[in-house]
Protein backbone atom coordinates (compact mmCIF):
# COMPACT_ATOMS: atom_id res chain seq x y z
CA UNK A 1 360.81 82.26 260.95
CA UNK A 2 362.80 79.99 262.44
CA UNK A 3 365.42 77.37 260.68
CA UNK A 4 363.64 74.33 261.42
CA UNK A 5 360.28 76.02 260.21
CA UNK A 6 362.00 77.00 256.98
CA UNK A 7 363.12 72.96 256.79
CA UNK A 8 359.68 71.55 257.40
CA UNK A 9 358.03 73.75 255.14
CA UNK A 10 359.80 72.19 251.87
CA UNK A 11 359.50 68.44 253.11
CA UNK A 12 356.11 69.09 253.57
CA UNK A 13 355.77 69.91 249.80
CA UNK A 14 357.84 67.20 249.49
CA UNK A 15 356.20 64.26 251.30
CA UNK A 16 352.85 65.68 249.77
CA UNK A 17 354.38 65.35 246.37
CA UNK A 18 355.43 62.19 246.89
CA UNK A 19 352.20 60.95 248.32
CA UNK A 20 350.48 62.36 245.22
CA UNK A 21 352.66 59.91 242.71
CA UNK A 22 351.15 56.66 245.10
CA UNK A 23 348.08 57.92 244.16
CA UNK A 24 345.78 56.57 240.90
CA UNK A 25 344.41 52.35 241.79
CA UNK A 26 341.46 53.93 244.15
CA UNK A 27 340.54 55.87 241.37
CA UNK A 28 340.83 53.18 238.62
CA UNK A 29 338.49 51.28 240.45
CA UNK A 30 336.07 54.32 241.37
CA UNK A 31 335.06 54.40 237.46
CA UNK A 32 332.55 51.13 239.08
CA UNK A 33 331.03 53.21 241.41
CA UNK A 34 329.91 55.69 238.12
CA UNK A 35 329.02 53.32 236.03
CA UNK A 36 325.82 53.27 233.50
CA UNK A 37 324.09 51.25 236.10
CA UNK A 38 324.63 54.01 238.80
CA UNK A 39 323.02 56.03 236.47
CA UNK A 40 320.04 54.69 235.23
CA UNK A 41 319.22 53.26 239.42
CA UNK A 42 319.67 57.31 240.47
CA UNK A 43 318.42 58.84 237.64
CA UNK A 44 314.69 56.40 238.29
CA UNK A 45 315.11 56.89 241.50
CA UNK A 46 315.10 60.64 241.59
CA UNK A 47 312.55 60.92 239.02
CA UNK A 48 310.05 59.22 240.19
CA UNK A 49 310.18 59.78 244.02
CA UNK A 50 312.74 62.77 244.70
CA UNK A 51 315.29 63.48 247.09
CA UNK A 52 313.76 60.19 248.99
CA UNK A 53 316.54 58.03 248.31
CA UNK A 54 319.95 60.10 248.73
CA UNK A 55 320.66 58.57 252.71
CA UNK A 56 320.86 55.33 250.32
CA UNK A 57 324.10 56.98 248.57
CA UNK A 58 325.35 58.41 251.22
CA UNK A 59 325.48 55.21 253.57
CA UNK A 60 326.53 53.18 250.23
CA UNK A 61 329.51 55.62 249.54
CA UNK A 62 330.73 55.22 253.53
CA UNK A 63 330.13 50.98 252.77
CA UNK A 64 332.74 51.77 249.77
CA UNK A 65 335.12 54.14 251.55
CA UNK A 66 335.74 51.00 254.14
CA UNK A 67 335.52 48.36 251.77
CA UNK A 68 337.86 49.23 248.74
CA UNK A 69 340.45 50.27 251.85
CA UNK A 70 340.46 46.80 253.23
CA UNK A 71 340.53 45.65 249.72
CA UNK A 72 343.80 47.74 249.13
CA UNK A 73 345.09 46.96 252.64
CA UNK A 74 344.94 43.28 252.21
CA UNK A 75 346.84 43.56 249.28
CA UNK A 76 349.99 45.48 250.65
CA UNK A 77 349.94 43.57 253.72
CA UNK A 78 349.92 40.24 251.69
CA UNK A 79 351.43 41.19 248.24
CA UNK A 80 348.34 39.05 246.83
CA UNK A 81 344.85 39.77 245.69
CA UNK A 82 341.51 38.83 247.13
CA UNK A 83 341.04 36.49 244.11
CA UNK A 84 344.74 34.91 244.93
CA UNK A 85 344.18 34.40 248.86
CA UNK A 86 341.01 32.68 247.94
CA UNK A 87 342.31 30.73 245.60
CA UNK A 88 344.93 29.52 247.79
CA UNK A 89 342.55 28.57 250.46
CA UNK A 90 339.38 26.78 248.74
CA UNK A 91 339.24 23.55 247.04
CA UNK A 92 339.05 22.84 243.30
CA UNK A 93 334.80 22.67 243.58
CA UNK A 94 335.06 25.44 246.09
CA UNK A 95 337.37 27.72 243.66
CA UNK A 96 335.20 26.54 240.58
CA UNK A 97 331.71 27.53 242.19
CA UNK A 98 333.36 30.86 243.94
CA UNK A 99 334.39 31.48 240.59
CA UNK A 100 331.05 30.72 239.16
CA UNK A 101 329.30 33.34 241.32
CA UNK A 102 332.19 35.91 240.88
CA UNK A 103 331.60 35.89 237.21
CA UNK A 104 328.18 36.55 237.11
CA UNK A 105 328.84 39.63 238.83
CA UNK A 106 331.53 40.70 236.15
CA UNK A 107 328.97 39.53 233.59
CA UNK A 108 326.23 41.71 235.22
CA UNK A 109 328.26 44.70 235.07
CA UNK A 110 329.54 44.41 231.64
CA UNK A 111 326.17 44.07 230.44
CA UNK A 112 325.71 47.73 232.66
CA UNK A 113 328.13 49.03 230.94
CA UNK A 114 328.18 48.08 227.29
CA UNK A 115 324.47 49.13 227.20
CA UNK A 116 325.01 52.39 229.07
CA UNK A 117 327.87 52.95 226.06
CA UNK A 118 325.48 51.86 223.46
CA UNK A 119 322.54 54.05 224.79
CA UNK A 120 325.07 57.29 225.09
CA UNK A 121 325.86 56.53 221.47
CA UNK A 122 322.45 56.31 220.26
CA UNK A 123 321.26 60.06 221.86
CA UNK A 124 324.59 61.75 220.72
CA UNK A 125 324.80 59.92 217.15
CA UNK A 126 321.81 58.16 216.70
CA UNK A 127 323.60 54.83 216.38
CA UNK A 128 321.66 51.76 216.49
CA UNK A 129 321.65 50.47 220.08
CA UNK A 130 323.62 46.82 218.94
CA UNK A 131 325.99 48.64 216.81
CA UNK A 132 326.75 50.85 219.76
CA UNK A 133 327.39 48.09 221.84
CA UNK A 134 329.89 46.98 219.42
CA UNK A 135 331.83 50.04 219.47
CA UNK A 136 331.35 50.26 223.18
CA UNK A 137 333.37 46.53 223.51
CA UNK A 138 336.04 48.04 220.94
CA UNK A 139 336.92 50.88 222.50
CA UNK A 140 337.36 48.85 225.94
CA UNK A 141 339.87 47.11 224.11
CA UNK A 142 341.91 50.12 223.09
CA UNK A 143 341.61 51.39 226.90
CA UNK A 144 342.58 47.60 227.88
CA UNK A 145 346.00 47.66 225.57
CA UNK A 146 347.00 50.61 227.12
CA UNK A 147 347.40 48.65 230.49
CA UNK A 148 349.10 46.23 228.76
CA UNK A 149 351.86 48.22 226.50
CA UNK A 150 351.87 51.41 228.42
CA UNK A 151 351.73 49.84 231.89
CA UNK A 152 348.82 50.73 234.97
CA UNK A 153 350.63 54.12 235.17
CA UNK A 154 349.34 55.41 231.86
CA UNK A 155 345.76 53.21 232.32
CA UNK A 156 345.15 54.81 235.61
CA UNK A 157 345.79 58.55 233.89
CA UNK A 158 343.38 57.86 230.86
CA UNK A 159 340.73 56.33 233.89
CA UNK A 160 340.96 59.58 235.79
CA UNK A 161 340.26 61.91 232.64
CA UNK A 162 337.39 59.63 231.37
CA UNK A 163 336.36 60.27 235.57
CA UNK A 164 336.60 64.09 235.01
CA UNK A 165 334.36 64.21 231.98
CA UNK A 166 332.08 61.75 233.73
CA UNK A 167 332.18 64.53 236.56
CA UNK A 168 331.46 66.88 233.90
CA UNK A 169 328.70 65.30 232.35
CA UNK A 170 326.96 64.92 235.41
CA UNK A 171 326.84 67.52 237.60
CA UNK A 172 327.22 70.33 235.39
CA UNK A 173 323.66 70.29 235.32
CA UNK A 174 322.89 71.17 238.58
CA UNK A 175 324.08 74.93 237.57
CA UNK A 176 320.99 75.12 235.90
CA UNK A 177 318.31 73.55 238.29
CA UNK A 178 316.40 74.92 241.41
CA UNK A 179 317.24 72.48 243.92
CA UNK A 180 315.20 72.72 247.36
CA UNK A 181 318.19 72.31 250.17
CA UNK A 182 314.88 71.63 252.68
CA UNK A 183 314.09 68.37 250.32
CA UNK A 184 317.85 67.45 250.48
CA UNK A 185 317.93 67.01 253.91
CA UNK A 186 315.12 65.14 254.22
CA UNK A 187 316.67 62.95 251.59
CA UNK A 188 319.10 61.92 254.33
CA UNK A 189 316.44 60.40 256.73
CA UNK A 190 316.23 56.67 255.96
CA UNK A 191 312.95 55.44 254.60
CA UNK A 192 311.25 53.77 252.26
CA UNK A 193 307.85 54.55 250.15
CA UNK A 194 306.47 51.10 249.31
CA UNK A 195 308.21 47.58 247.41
CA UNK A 196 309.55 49.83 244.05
CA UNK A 197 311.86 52.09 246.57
CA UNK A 198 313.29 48.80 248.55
CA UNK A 199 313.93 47.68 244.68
CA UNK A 200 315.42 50.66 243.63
CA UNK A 201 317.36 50.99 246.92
CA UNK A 202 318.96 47.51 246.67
CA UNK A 203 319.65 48.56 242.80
CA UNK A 204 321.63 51.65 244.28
CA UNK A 205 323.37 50.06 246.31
CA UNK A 206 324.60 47.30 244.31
CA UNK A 207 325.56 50.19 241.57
CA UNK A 208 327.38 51.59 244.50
CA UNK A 209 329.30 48.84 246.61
CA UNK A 210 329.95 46.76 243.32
CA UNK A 211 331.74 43.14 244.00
CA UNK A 212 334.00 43.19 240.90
CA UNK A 213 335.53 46.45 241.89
CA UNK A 214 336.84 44.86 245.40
CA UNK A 215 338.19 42.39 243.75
CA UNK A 216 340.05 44.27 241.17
CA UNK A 217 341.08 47.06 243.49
CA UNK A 218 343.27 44.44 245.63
CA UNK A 219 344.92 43.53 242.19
CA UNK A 220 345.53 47.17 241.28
CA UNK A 221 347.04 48.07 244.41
CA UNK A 222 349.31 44.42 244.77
CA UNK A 223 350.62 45.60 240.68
CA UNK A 224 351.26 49.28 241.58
CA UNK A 225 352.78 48.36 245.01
CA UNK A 226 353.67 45.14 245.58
CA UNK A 227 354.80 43.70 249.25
CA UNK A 228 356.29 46.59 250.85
CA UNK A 229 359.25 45.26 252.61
CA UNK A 230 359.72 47.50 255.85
CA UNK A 231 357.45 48.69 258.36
CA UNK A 232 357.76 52.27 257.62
CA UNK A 233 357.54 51.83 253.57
CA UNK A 234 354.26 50.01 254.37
CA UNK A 235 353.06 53.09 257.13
CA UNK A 236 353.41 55.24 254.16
CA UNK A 237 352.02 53.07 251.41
CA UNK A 238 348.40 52.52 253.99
CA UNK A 239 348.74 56.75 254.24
CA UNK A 240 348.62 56.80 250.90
CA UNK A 241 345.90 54.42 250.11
CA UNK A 242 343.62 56.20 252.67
CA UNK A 243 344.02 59.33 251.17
CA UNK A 244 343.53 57.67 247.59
CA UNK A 245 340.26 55.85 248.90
CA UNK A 246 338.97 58.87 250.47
CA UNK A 247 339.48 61.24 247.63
CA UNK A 248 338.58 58.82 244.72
CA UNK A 249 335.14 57.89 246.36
CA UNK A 250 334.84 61.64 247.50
CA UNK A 251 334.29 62.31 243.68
CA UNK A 252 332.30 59.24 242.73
CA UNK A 253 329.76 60.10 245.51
CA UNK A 254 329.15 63.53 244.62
CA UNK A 255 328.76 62.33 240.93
CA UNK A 256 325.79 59.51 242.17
CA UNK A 257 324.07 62.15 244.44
CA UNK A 258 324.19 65.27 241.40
CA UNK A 259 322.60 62.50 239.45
CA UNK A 260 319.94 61.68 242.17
CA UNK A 261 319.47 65.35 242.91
CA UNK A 262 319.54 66.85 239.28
CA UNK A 263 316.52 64.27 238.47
CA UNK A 264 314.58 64.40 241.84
CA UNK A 265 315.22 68.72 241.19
CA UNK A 266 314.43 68.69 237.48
CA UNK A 267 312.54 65.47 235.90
CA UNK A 268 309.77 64.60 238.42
CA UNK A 269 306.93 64.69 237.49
CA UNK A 270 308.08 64.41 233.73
CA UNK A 271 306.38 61.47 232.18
CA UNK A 272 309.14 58.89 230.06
CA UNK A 273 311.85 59.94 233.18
CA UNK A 274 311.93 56.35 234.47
CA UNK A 275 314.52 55.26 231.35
CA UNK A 276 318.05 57.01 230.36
CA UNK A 277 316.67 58.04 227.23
CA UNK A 278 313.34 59.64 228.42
CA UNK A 279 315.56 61.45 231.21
CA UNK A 280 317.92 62.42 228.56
CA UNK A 281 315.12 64.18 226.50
CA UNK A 282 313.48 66.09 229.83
CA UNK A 283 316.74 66.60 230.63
CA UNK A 284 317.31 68.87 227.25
CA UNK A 285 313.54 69.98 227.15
CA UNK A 286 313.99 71.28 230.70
CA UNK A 287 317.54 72.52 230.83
CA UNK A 288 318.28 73.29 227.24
CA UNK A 289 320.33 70.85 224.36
CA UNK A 290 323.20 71.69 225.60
CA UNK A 291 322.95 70.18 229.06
CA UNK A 292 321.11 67.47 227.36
CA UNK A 293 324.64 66.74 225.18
CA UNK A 294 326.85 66.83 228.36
CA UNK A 295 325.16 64.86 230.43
CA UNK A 296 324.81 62.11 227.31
CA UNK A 297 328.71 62.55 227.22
CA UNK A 298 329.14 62.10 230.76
CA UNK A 299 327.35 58.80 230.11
CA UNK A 300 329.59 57.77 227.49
CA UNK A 301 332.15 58.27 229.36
CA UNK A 302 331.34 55.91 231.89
CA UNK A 303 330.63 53.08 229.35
CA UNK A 304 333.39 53.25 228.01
CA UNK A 305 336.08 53.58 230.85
CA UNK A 306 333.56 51.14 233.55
CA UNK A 307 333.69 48.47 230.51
CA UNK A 308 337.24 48.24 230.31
CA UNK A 309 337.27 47.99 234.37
CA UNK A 310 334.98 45.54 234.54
CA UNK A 311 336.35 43.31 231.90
CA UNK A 312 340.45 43.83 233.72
CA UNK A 313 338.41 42.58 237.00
CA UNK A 314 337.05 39.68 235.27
CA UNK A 315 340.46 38.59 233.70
CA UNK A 316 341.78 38.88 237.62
CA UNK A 317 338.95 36.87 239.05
CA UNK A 318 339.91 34.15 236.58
CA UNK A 319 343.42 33.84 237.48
CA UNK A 320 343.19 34.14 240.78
CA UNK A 321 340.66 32.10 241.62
CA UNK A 322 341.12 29.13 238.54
CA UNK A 323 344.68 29.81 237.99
CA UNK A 324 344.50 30.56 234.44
CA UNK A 325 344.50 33.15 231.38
CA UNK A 326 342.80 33.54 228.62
CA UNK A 327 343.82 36.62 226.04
CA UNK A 328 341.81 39.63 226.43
CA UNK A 329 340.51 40.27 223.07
CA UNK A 330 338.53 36.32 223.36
CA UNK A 331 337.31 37.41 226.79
CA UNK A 332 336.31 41.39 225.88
CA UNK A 333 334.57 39.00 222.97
CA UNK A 334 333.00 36.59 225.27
CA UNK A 335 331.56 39.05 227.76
CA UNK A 336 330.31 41.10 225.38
CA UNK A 337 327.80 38.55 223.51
CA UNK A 338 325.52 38.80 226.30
CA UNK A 339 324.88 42.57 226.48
CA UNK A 340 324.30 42.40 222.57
CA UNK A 341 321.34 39.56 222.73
CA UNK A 342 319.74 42.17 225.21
CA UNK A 343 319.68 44.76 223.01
CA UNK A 344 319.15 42.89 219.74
CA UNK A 345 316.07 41.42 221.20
CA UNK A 346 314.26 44.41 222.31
CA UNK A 347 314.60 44.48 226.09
CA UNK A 348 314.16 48.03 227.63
CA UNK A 349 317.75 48.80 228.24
CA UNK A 350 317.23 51.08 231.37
CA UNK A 351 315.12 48.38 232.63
CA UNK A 352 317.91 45.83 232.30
CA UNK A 353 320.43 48.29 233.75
CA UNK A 354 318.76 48.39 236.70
CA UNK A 355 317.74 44.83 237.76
CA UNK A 356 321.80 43.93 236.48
CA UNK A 357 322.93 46.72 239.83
CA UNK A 358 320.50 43.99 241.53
CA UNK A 359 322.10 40.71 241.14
CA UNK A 360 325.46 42.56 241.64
CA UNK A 361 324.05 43.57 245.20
CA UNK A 362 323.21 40.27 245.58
CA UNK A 363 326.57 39.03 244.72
CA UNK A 364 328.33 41.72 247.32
CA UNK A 365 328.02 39.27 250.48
CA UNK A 366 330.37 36.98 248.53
CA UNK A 367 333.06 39.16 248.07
CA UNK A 368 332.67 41.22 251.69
CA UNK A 369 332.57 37.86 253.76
CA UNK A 370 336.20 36.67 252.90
CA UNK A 371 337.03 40.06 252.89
CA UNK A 372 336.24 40.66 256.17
CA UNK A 373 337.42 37.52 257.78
CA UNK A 374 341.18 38.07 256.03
CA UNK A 375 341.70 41.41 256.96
CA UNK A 376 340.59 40.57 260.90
CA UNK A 377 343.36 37.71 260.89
CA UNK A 378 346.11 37.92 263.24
CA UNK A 379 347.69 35.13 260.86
CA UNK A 380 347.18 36.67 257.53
CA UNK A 381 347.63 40.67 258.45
CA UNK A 382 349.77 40.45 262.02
CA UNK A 383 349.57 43.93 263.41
CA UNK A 384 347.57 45.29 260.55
CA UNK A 385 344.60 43.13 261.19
CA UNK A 386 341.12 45.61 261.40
CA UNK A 387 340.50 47.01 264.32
CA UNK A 388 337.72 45.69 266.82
CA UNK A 389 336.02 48.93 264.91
CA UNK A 390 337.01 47.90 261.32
CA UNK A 391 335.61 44.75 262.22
CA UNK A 392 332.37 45.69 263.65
CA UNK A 393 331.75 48.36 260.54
CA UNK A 394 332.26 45.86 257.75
CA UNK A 395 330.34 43.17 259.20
CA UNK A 396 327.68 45.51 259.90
CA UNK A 397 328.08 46.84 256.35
CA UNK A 398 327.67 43.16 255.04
CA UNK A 399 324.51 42.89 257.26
CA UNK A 400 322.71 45.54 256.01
CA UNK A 401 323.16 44.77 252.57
CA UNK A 402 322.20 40.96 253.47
CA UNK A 403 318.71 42.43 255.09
CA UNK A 404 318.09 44.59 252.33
CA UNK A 405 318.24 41.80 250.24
CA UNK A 406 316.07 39.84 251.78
CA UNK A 407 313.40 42.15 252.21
CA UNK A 408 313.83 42.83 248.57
CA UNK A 409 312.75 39.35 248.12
CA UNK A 410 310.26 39.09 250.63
CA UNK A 411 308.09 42.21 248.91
CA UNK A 412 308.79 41.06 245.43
CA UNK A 413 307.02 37.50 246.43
CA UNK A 414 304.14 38.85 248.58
CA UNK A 415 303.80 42.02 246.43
CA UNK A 416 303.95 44.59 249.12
């Protein structure tokens, strides 16, 4: 071996240790992309027509991989978040009704999430639904001070655990399933089976390429990173981030297609499937208790951590785009009053899990639009603009998911 061999070898290890301490805001904000709502739009989805649906998670999770890297991108480039450069750049009724639309998103996935917390609690404990919710908002507020007295560091490490049991919880169950690799692969062909599938396909994918988390993985990356101030410092930072993008939505789309395949392998066909608890109790009647108790972990999990996301991207849609503050605690207490009427009143939570992953797919346009025109500007990114391919991918991306829309619509009026 020669000298210079015997160099490169230990800056290898080096630069790859290095790279692995950059690591952590692509994963913070791949807890969305696992959310309650993911589950309960896979879990229907598989039950009730199979492996028909999994080309739907696989495009989504290539949508995300793009997205949250221009997301991150824009932010190193510019030192400022999505929320910021928009709020630099509209007018008070333009920042007002931007704001307006951005916060129905963030209220759509809270309600996701507290209810996905609250229905975990309820099979593990038996804990009244509402009372579950409850804790579901408290804990989010413990997770939430640790970003604020231990710093994103130490947030970002308790994100990634709650992402491992998450992982756990829902693909452990696959160890115990038959799962035809000839229905897989016909999962990947895209089609549709009638208006429910379009419905459930639009639900996926707004479960998948959720708004909130491109706005709040720009802030994440601007805190961690800030405005690198040389060329090379800001090579290595965009290294990094790829690598963090890649791997962080590697795991959260093998979590969403386990889920798809595990109930499309083991709950069709299973009447009650087409809810989390129903699935829950085929789950444990078909695979035993104790992959029944997992997988209900692996949902608490994602309550928990995806609520404290969610409400840390609403706090930075607020101030970037109205310029203001208010403390957690009122706003963890404000966006949690909704998600408790829904389950004080009786509405089938599943049910309301699913058509909340729609209006967040609805909402996606407004976030990919702006983000897509910034990161293609000479005058905002200089040589880091996108690509004349990074350009045509995340337009295209933000057509498809326009189209799908529509034709959502279009078959929910004429009931086709």
């Amino acid at each position: 071996m020669t000298t210079s061999q015997t160099v490169r070898r230990p800056r290898r290890a080096a630069d790859r240790a290095r790279l692995a301490t950059l690591l952590g805001p692509a994963f913070v904000a791949a807890i969305a992309y696992v959310d309650p709502g993911n589950v309960a739009a896979n879990v229907t989805a598989g039950a009730k027509y199979g492996y028909l649906l999994i080309w739907v998670l696989v495009m989504a999770n290539a949508m995300a991989v793009l997205v949250q890297y221009l997301s991150a991108k824009l932010a190193l480039v510019t030192g400022r978040s999505l929320p910021e450069l928009l709020g630099e750049r509209l007018g008070e009724p333009g920042r007002i009704a931007f704001w307006t639309q951005a916060e129905i998103a963030a209220a759509a996935t809270d309600l996701a999430e507290v209810i996905g917390g609250a229905i975990a609690l309820n099979l593990l404990f038996g804990v009244p639904l509402v009372v579950g919710g409850l804790i579901t908002g408290a804990v989010s507020m413990v997770l939430l001070s640790v970003q604020n007295r231990r710093g994103q560091r130490q947030f970002e490490f308790v994100v990634i655990g709650l992402l491992a049991v998450i992982t756990l919880g829902f693909v452990s169950g696959l160890a115990f399933t038959h799962v035809s690799t000839t229905g897989v692969l016909g999962g990947l062909v895209p089609r549709f089976a009638g208006r429910e599938t379009v419905l459930l396909a639009a639900s996926m994918l707004g479960a998948t390429v959720m708004p909130h988390a491109i706005y709040l993985h720009s802030a994440l990356t601007r805190d961690r990173h800030g405005s690198p101030s040389t060329e090379p410092a800001l090579r290595r930072l965009l290294r990094a981030t790829k690598w963090d993008v890649v791997a962080a939505l590697a795991v959260a789309g093998t979590v969403n297609i386990a889920m798809l395949v595990l109930a499309g392998a083991a709950l069709r066909g299973h009447q009650g499937t087409d809810t989390i608890a129903g699935a829950h109790s085929a789950i444990s009647a078909t695979l035993g208790p104790a992959v029944g108790v997992v997988f209900a972990v692996g949902l608490l999990a994602s309550g928990l951590a995806s609520t404290a996301v969610g409400c840390a991207a609403g706090a930075e849609i607020m101030h970037g785009l109205l310029r203001a503050r208010i403390p957690m605690l009122a706003r963890r207490t404000l966006t949690l009053i909704p998600a408790l009427i829904v389950l004080g009143i009786g509405v089938d939570p599943t049910l309301a899990l699913v058509v909340s992953q729609v209006v967040l797919s609805f909402c996606i346009p407004f976030a990919l639009v702006p983000l897509a025109r910034m990161t293609s500007s000479s005058a905002l990114m200089g040589a880091q603009r996108n690509s004349p391919t990074a350009t045509l991918a995340v337009w295209a991306t933000t057509a498809v998911i326009v189209l799908l829309n529509a034709a959502l619509i279009w078959l929910t009026i004429t009931g086709g």
